[in-house]
C-alpha atoms as a PDB file:
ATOM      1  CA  UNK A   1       0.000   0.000   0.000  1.00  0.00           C
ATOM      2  CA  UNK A   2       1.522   3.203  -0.773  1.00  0.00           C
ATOM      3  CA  UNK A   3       1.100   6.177   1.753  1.00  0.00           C
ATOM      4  CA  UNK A   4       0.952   9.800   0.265  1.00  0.00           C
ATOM      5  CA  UNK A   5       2.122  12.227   2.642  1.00  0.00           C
ATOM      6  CA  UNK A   6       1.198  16.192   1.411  1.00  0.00           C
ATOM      7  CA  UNK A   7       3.176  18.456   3.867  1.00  0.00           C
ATOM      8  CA  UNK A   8       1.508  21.391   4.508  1.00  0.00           C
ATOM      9  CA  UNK A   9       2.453  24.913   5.720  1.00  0.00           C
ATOM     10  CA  UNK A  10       0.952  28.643   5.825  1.00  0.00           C
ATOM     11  CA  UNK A  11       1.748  30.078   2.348  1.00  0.00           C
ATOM     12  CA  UNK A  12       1.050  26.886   0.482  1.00  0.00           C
ATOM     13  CA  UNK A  13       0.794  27.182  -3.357  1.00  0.00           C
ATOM     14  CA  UNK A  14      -2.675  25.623  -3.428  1.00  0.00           C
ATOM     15  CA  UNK A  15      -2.481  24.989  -7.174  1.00  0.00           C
ATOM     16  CA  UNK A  16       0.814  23.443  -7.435  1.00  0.00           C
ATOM     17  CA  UNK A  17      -0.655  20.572  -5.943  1.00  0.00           C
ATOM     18  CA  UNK A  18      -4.133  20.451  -7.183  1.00  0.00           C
ATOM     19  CA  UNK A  19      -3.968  18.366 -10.372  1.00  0.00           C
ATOM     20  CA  UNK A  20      -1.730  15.115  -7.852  1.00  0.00           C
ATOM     21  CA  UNK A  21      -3.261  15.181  -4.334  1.00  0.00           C
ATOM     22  CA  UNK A  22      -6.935  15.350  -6.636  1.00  0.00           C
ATOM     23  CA  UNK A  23      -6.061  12.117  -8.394  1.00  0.00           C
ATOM     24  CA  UNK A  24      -3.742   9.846  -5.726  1.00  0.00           C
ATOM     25  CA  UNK A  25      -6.386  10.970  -3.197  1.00  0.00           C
ATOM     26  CA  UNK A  26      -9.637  10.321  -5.462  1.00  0.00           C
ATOM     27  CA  UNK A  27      -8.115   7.301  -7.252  1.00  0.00           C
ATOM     28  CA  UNK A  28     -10.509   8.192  -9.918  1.00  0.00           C
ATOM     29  CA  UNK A  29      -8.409   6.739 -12.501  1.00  0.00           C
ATOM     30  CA  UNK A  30      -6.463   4.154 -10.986  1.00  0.00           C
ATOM     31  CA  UNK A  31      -5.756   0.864 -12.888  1.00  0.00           C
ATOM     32  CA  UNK A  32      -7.892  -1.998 -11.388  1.00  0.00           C
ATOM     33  CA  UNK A  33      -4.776  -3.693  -9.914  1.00  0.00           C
ATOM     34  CA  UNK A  34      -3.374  -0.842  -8.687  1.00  0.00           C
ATOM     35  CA  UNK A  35      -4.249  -1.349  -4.962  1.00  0.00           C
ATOM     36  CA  UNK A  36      -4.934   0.945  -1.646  1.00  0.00           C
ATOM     37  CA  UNK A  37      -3.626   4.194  -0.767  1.00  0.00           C
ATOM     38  CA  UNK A  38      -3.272   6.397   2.843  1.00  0.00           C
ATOM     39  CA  UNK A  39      -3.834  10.250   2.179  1.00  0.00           C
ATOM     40  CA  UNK A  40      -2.224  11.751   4.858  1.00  0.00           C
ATOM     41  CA  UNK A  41      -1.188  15.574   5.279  1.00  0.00           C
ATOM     42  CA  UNK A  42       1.326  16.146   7.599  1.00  0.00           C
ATOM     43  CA  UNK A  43       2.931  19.271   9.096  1.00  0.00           C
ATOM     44  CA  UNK A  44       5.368  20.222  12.030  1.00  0.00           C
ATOM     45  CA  UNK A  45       2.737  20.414  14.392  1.00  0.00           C
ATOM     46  CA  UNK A  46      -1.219  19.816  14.431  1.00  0.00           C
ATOM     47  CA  UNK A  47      -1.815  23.527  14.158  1.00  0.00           C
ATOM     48  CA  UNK A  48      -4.065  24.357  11.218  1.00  0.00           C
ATOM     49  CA  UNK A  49      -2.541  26.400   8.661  1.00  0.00           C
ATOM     50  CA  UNK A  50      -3.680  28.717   5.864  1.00  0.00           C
ATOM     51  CA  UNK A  51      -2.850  28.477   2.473  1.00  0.00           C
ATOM     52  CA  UNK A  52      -2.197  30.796  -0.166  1.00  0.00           C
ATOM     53  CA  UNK A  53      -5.613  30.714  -1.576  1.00  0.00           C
ATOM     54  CA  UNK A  54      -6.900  31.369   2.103  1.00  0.00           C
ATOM     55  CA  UNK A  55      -8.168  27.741   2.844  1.00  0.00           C
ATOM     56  CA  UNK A  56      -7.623  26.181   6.393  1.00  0.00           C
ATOM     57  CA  UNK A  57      -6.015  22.751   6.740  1.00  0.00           C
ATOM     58  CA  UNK A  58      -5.932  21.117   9.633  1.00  0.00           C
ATOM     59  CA  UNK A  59      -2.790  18.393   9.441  1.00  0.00           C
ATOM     60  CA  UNK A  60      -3.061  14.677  10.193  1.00  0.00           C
ATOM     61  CA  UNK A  61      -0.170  13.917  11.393  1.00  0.00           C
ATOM     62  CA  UNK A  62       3.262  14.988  12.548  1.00  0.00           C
ATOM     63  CA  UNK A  63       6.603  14.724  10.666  1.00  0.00           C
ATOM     64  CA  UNK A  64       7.766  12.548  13.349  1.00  0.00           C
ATOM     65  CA  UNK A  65       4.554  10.473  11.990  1.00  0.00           C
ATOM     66  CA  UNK A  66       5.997   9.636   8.823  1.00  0.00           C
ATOM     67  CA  UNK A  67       6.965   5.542   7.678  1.00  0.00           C
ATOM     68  CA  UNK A  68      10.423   5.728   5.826  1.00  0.00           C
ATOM     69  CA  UNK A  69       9.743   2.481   3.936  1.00  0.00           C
ATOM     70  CA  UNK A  70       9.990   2.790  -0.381  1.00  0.00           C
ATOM     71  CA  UNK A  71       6.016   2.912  -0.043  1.00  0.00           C
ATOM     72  CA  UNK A  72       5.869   6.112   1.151  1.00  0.00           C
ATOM     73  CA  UNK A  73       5.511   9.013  -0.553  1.00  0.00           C
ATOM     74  CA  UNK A  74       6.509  13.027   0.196  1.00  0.00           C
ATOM     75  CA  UNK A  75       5.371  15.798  -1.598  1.00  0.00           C
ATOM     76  CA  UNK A  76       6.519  19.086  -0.879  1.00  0.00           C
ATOM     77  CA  UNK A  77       4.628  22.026  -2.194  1.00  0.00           C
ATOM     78  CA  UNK A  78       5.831  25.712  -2.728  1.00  0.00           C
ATOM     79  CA  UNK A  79       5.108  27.850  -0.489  1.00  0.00           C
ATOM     80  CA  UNK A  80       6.141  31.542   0.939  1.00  0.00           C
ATOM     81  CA  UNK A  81       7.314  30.515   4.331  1.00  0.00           C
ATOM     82  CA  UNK A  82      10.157  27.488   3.773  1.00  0.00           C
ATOM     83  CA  UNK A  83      12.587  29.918   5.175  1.00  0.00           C
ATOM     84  CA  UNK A  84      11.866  29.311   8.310  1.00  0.00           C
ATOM     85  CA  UNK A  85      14.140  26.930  10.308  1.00  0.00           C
ATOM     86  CA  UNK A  86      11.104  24.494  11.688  1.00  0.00           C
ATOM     87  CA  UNK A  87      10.567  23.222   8.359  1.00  0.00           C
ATOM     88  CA  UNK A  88      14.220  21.675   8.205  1.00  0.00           C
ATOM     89  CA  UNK A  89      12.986  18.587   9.757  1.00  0.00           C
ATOM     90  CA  UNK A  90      10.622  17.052   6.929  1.00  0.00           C
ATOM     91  CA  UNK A  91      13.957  18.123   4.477  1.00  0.00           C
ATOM     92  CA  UNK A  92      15.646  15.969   6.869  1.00  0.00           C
ATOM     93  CA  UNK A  93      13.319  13.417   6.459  1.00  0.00           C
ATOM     94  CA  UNK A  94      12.781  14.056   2.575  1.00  0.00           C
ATOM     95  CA  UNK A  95      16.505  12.928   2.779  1.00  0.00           C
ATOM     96  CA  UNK A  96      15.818   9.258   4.433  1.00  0.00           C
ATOM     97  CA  UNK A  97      13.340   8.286   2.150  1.00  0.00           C
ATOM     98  CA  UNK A  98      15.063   9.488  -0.915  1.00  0.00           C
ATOM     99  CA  UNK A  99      17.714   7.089   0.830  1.00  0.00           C
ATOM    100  CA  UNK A 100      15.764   4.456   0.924  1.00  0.00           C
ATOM    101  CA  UNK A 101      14.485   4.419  -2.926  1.00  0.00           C
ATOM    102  CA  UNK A 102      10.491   6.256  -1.488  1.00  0.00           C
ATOM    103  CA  UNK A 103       9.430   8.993  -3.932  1.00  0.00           C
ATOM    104  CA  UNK A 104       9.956  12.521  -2.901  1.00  0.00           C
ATOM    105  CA  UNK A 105       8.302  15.052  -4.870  1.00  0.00           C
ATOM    106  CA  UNK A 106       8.787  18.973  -4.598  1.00  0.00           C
ATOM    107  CA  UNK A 107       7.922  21.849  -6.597  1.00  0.00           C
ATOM    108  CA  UNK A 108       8.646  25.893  -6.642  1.00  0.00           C
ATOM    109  CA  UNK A 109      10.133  27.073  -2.766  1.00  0.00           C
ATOM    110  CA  UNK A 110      10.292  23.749  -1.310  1.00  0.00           C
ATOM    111  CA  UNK A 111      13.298  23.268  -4.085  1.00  0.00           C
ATOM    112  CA  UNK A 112      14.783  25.828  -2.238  1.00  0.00           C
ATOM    113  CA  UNK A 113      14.518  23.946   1.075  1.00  0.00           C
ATOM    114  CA  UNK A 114      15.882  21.203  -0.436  1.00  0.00           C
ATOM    115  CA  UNK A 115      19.009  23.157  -1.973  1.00  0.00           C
ATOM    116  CA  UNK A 116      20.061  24.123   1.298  1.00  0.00           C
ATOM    117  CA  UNK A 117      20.411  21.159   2.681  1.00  0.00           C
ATOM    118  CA  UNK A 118      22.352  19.503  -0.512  1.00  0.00           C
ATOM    119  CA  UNK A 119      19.899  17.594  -1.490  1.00  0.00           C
ATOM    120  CA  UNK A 120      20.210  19.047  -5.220  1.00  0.00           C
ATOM    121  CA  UNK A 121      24.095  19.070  -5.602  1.00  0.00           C
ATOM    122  CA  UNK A 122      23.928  15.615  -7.249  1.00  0.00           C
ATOM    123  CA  UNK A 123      20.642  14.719  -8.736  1.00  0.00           C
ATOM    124  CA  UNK A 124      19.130  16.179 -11.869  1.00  0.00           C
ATOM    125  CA  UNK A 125      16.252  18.600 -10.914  1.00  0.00           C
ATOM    126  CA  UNK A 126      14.823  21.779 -11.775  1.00  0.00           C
ATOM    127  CA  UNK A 127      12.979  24.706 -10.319  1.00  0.00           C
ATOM    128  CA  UNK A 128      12.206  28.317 -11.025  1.00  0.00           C
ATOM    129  CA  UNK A 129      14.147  29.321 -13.529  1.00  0.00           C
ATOM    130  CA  UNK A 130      18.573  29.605 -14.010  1.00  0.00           C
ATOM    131  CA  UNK A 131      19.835  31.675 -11.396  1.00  0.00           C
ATOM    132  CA  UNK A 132      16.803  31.098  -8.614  1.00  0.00           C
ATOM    133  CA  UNK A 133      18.429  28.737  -6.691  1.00  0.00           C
ATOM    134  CA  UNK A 134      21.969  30.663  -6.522  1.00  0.00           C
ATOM    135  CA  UNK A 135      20.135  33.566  -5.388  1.00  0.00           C
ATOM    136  CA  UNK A 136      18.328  31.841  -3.116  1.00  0.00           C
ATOM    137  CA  UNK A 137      20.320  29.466  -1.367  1.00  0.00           C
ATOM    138  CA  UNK A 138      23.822  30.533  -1.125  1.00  0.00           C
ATOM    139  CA  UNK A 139      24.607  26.647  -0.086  1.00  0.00           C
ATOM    140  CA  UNK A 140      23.639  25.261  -3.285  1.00  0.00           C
ATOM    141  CA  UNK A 141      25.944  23.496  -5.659  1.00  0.00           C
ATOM    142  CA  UNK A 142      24.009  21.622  -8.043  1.00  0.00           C
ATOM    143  CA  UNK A 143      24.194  23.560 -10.970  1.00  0.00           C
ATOM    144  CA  UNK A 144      25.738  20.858 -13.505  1.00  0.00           C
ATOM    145  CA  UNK A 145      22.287  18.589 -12.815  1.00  0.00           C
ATOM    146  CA  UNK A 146      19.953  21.572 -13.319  1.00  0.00           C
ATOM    147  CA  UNK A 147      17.771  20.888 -16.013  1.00  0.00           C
ATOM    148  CA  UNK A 148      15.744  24.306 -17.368  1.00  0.00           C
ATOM    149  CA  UNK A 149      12.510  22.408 -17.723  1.00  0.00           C
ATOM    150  CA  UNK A 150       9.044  22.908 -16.150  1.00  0.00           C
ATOM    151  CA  UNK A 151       9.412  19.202 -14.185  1.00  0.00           C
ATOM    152  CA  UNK A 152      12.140  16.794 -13.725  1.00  0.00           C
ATOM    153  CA  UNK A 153      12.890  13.297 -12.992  1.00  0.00           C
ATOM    154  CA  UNK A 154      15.235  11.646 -11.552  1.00  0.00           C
ATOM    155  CA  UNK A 155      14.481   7.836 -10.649  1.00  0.00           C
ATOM    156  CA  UNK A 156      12.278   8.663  -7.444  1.00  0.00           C
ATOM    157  CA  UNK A 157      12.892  12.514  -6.739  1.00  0.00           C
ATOM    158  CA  UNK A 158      10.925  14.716  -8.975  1.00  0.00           C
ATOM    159  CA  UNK A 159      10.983  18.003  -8.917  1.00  0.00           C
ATOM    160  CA  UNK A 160       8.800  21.286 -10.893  1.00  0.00           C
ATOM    161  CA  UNK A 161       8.611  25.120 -11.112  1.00  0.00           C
ATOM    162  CA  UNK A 162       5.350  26.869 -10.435  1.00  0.00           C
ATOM    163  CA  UNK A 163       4.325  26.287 -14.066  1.00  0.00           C
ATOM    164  CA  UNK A 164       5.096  22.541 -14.437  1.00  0.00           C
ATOM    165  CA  UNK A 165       2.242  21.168 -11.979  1.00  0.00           C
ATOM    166  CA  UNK A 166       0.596  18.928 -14.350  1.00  0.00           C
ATOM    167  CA  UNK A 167       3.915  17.396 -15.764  1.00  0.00           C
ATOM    168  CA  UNK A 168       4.932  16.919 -12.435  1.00  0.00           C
ATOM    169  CA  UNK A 169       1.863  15.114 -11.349  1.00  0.00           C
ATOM    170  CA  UNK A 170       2.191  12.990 -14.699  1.00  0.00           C
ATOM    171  CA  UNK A 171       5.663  12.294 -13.702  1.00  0.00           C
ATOM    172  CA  UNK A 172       4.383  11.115  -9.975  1.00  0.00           C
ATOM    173  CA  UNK A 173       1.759   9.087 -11.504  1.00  0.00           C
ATOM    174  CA  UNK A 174       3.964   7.521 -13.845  1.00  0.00           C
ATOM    175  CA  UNK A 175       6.376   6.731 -11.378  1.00  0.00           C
ATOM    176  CA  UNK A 176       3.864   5.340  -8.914  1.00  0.00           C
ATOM    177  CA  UNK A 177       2.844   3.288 -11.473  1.00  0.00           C
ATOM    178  CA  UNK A 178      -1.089   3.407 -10.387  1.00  0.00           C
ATOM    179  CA  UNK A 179      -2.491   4.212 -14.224  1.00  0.00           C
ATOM    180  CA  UNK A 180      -2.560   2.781 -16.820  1.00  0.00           C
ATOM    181  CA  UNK A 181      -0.122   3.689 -19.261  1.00  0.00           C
ATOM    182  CA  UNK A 182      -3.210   4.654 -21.817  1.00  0.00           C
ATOM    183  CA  UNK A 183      -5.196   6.505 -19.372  1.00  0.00           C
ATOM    184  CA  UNK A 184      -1.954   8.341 -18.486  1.00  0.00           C
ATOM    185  CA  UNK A 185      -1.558   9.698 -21.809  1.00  0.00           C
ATOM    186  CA  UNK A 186      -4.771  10.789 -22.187  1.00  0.00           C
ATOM    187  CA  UNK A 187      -5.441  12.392 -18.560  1.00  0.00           C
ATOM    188  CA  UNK A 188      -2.418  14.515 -19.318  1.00  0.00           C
ATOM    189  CA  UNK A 189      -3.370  15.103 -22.846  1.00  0.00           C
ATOM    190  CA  UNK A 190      -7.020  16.163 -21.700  1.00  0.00           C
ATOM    191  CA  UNK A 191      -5.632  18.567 -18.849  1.00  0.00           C
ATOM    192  CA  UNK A 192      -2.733  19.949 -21.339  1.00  0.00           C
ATOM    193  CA  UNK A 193      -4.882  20.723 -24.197  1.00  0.00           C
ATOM    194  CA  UNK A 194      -8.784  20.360 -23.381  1.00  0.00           C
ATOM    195  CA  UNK A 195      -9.162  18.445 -26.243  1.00  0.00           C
ATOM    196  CA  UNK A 196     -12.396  16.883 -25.901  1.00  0.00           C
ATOM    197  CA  UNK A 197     -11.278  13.638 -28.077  1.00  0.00           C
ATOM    198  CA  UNK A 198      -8.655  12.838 -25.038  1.00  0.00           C
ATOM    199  CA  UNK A 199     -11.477  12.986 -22.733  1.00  0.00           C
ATOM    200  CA  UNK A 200     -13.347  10.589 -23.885  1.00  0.00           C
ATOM    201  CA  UNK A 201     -10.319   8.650 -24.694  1.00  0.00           C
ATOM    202  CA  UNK A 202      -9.609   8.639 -21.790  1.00  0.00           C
ATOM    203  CA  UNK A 203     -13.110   7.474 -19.663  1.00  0.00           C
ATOM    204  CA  UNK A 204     -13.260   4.529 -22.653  1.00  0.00           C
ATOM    205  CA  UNK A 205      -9.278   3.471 -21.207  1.00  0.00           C
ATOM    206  CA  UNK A 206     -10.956   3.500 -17.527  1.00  0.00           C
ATOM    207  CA  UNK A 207     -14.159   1.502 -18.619  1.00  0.00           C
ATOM    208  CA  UNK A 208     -12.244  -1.227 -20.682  1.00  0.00           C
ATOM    209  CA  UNK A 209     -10.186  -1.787 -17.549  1.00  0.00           C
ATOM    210  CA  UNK A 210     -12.944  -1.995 -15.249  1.00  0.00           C
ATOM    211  CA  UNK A 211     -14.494  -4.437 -17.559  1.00  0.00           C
ATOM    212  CA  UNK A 212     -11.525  -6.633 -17.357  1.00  0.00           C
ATOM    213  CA  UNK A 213     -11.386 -10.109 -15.408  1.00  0.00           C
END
């Protein structure tokens, strides 16, 4: 069973995560063997906090709370407020489960986070633009593996800019394995282009696999 865990802080860049917490939470298009999942949003304390769009979320569970085992999965999302030194201990543990083989994903500041701890000085990864994460993080030193695209991957660390949230959730997915490779193509062809044709494309991939066994 994998376990998503969506750490969450005040600032948080609600759509950077929209398009992969909707679908590894919702399942909606999972492929039929693709088995259970724990949603779990987890934060350095059980204080609710506000996001950038102004919604409340109250955390489930603490970063001490987190399984390192390869099932789990960490996704970081951008946010205004990674500066701040209590946030350095889910870097910490982004670190043990990259160890381990789990998936870490992170996107926009939280690349920044994970900069200063040298997490990006040998792993191919990407985030706002050339220059951002010199200017931002005076410990980095991963500038031969920065790649100027919108999302990255490398093995199980993916990373995005603020623009790349769909790639990056179509990299997560495809890394998690959990569609289809079919429905994956079209789900990210629909949300790319809004090309009705990929819709339905993509509900007929959904049906056929539901109809199977």
């Amino acid at each position: 069973m994998l376990t998503i865990y969506v750490y969450v802080l005040d600032t948080l860049a609600d759509w950077e995560i929209g398009y992969i917490t909707s679908e590894l939470h919702s399942g909606r298009f999972f492929k039929k063997d693709a088995g259970r999942v724990s949603f779990q949003t987890v934060s350095y304390s059980k204080e609710p906090i506000r996001t950038m769009g102004g919604l409340t979320v109250v955390p489930d569970c603490l970063v001490a709370d987190i399984v390192v085992k390869e099932t789990s999965v960490l996704l970081l999302p951008g946010a205004d407020t990674w500066g701040d030194l209590k946030h350095g201990a889910i870097i910490q543990k982004a670190s043990e489960l990259l160890s381990i083989g789990a998936t870490v994903g992170a996107i926009c500041g939280a690349t920044v986070a994970l900069a200063d701890f040298g997490l990006l000085d040998h792993r191919r990864h990407t985030s706002n633009g050339q220059g951002f994460l010199e200017r931002f993080s005076p410990a980095y030193k991963g500038q031969e593996f920065y790649v100027d695209e919108p999302s990255v991957a490398d093995q199980n660390f993916i990373t995005a800019n603020p623009t790349g949230a769909l790639l990056w959730a179509r990299q997560i997915i495809a890394h998690l394995g959990v569609f289809q490779t079919d429905t994956l193509e079209f789900w990210y062809e629909y949300f790319r282009t809004g090309n009705a044709e990929a819709f339905y494309a993509l509900m007929q991939t959904v049906a056929s696999d539901n109809e199977k066994g």
